[in-house]
C-alpha atoms as a PDB file:
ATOM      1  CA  UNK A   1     137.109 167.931 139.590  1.00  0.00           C
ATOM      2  CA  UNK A   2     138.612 166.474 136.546  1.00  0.00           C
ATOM      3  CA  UNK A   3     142.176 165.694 138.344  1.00  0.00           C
ATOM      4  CA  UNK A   4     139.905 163.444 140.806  1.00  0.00           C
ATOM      5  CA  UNK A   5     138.476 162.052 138.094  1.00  0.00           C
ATOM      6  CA  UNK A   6     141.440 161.054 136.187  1.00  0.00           C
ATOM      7  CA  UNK A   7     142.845 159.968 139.702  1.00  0.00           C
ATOM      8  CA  UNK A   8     139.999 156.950 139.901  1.00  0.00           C
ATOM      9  CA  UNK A   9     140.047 156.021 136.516  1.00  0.00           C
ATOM     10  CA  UNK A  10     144.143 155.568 137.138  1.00  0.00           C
ATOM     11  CA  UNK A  11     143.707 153.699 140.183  1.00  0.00           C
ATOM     12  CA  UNK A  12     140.373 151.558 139.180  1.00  0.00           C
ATOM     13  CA  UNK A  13     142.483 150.623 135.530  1.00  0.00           C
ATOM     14  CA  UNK A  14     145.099 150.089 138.115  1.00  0.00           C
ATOM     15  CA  UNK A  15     143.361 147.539 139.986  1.00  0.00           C
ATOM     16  CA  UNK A  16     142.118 146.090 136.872  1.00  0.00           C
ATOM     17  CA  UNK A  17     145.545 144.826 135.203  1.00  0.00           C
ATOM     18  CA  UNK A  18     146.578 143.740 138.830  1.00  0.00           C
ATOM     19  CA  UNK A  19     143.640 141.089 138.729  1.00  0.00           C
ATOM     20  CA  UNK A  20     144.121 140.480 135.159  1.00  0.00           C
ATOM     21  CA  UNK A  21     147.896 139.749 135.686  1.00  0.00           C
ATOM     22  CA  UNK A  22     149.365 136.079 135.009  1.00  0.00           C
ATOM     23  CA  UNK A  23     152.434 134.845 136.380  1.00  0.00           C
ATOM     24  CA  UNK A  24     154.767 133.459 134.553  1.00  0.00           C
ATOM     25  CA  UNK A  25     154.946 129.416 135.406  1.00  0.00           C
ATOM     26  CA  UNK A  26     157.465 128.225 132.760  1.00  0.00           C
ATOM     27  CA  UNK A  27     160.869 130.140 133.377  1.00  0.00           C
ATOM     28  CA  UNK A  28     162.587 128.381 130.608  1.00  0.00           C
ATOM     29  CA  UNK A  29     159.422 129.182 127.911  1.00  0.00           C
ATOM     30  CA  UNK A  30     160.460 132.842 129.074  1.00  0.00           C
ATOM     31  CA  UNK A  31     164.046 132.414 128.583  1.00  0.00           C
ATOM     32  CA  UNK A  32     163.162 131.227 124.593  1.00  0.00           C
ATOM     33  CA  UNK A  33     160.898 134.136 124.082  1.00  0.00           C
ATOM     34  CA  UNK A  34     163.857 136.360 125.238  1.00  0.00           C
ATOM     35  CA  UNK A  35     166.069 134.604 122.739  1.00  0.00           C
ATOM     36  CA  UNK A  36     163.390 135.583 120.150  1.00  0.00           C
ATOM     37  CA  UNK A  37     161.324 132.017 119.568  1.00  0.00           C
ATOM     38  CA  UNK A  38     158.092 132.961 118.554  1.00  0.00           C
ATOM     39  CA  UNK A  39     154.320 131.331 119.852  1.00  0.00           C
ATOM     40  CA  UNK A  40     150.994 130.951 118.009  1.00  0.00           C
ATOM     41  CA  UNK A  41     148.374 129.950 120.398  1.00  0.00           C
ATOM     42  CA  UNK A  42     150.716 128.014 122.877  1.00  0.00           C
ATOM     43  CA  UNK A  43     152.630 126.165 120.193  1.00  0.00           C
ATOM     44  CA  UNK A  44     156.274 127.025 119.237  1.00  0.00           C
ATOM     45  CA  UNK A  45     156.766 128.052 116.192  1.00  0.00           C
ATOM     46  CA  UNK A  46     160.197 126.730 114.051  1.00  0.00           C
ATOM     47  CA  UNK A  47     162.154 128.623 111.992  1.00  0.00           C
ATOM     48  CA  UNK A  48     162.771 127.930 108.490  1.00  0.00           C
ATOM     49  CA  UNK A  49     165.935 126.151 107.395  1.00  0.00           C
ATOM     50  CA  UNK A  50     166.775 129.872 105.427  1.00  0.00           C
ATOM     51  CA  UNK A  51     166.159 131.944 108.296  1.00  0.00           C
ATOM     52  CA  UNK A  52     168.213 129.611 110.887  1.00  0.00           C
ATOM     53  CA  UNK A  53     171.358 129.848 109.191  1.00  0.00           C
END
């Protein structure tokens, strides 16, 4: 009983994050992030002039 019940919470949390999921539209904003640039709401943030070199 408690298998099948771990079963649909798996598959309904499943189904959750699969209509919750975003695609990523800005391959190059992906590539920075990768790099390590950091966002704050939407907005790149710079580095300072200490930490760059």
């Amino acid at each position: 009983m408690a298998s099948r019940l771990i079963v649909a919470l798996l598959i309904e949390l499943t189904e959750s994050a699969q209509d919750h999921r975003r695609a990523v539209n800005s391959p190059h904003l992906a590539a920075l992030v990768r790099a390590g640039a950091r966002f704050e709401p939407g907005h790149l943030v710079e580095r300072p002039e200490a930490l760059a070199a």
